[in-house]
Protein backbone atom coordinates (compact mmCIF):
# COMPACT_ATOMS: atom_id res chain seq x y z
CA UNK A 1 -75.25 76.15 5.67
CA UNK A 2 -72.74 78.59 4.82
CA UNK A 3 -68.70 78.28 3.89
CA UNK A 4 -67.14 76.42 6.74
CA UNK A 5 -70.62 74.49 7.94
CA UNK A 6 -71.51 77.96 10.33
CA UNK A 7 -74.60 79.89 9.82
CA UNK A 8 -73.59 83.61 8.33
CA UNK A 9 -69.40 82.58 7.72
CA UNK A 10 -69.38 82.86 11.87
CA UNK A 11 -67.97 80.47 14.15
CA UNK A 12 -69.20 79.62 17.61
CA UNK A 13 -68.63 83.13 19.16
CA UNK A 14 -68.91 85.57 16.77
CA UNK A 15 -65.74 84.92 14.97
CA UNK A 16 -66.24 86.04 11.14
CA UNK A 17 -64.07 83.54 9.34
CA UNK A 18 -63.21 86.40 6.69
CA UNK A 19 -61.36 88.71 9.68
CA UNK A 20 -59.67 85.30 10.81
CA UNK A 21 -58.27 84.95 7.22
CA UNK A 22 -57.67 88.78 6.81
CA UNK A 23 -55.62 88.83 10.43
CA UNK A 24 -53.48 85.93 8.96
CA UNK A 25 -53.20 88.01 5.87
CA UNK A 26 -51.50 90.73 7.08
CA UNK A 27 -49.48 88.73 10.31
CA UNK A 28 -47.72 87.42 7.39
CA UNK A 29 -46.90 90.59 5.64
CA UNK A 30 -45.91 92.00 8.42
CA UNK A 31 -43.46 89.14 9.42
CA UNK A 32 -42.45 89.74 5.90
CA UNK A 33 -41.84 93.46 6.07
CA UNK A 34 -40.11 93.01 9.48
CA UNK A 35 -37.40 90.31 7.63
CA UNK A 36 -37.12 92.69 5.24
CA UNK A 37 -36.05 95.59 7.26
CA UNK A 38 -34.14 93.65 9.73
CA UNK A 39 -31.69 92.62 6.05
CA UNK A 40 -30.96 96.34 5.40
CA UNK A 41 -28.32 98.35 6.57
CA UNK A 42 -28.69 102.22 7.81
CA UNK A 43 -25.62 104.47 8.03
CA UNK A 44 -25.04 108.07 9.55
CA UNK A 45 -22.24 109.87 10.19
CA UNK A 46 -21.10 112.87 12.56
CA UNK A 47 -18.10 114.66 13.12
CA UNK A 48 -18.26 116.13 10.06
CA UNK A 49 -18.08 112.92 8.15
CA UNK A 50 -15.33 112.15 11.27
CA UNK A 51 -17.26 108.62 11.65
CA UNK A 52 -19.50 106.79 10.09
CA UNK A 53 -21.72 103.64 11.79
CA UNK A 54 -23.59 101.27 9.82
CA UNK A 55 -26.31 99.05 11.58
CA UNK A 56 -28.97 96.34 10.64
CA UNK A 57 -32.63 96.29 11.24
CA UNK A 58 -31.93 94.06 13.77
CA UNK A 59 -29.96 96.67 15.71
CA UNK A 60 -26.60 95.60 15.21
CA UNK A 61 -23.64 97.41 14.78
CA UNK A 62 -22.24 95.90 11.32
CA UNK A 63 -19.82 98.56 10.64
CA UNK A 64 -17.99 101.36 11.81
CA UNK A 65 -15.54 103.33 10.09
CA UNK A 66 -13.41 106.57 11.84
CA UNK A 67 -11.23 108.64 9.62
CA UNK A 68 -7.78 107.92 9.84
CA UNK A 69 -6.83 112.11 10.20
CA UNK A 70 -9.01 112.03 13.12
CA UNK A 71 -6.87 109.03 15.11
CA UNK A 72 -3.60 110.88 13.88
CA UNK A 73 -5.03 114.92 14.90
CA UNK A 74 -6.41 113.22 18.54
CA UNK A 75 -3.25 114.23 20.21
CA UNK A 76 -5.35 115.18 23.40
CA UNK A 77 -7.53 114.00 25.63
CA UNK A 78 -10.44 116.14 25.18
CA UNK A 79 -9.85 114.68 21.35
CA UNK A 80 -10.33 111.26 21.97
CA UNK A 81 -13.02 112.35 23.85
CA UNK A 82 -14.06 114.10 20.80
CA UNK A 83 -14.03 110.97 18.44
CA UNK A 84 -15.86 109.34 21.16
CA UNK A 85 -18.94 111.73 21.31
CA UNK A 86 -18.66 111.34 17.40
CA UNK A 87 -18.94 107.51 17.79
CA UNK A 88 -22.06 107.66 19.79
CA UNK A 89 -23.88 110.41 17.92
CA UNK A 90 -23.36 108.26 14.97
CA UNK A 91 -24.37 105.23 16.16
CA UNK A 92 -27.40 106.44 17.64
CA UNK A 93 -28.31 108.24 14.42
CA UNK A 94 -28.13 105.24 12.15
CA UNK A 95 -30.51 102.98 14.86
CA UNK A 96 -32.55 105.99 14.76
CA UNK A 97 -33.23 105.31 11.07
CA UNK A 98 -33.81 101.83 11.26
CA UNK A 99 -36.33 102.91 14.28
CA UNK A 100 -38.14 105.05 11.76
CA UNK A 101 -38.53 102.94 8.79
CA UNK A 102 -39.52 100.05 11.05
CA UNK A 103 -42.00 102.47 13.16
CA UNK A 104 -42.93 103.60 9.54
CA UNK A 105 -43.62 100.28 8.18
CA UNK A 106 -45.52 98.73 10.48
CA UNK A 107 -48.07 101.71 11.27
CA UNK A 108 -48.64 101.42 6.98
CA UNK A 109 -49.71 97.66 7.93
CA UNK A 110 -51.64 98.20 10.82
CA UNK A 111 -53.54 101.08 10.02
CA UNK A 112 -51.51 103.19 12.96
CA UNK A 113 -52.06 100.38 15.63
CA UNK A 114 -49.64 100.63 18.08
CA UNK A 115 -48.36 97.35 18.38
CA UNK A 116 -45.07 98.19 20.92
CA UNK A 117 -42.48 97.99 17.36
């Protein structure tokens, strides 16, 4: 009998014990890698360097830092408006990056699988 008391490594089925092991293999590197990612911090900024926003591989919004000349210059509307747009192009820039290096990550693992990350 072979390793595990079925004929050839297989289990009832067809199941090859060594893909079983190899599947658990890399679910764990990939929980792994997704920890990891989901601890670091991406930052862009826009405006010039107007406003920067820092978020977390988990998609958070840790930080978020506008230039004090900016609030003082905004005398009009259409520049609050202005520090807005900033606020959202940065924002959307720094998940963009955490997108990435997650998107990046995972297709390394799973051989370009796509797995909905």
């Amino acid at each position: 009998m072979a390793k595990g008391g079925f004929p050839g490594g297989r289990m009832p089925g067809g199941v090859n014990m060594n893909m079983i092991k190899q599947a658990q293999r890399m679910q764990q590197e990939l929980m792994r890698q997704q920890q990891e990612i989901e601890e670091k911090e991406y930052s862009a900024s826009s405006g010039g360097g107007m406003v920067t926003a820092t978020v977390n591989g988990k998609k958070e919004l840790t930080k978020l830092v506008i230039d004090p000349d900016a609030v003082i210059d905004a005398a009009e509307p259409e520049d609050v408006e202005m520090i807005s747009d900033a606020v959202m192009a940065a924002v959307n820039e720094a998940l963009n990056k955490a997108n990435e290096e997650m998107t990046a990550a995972m297709g390394k693992l799973t051989g370009g699988l796509n797995l909905g990350f």
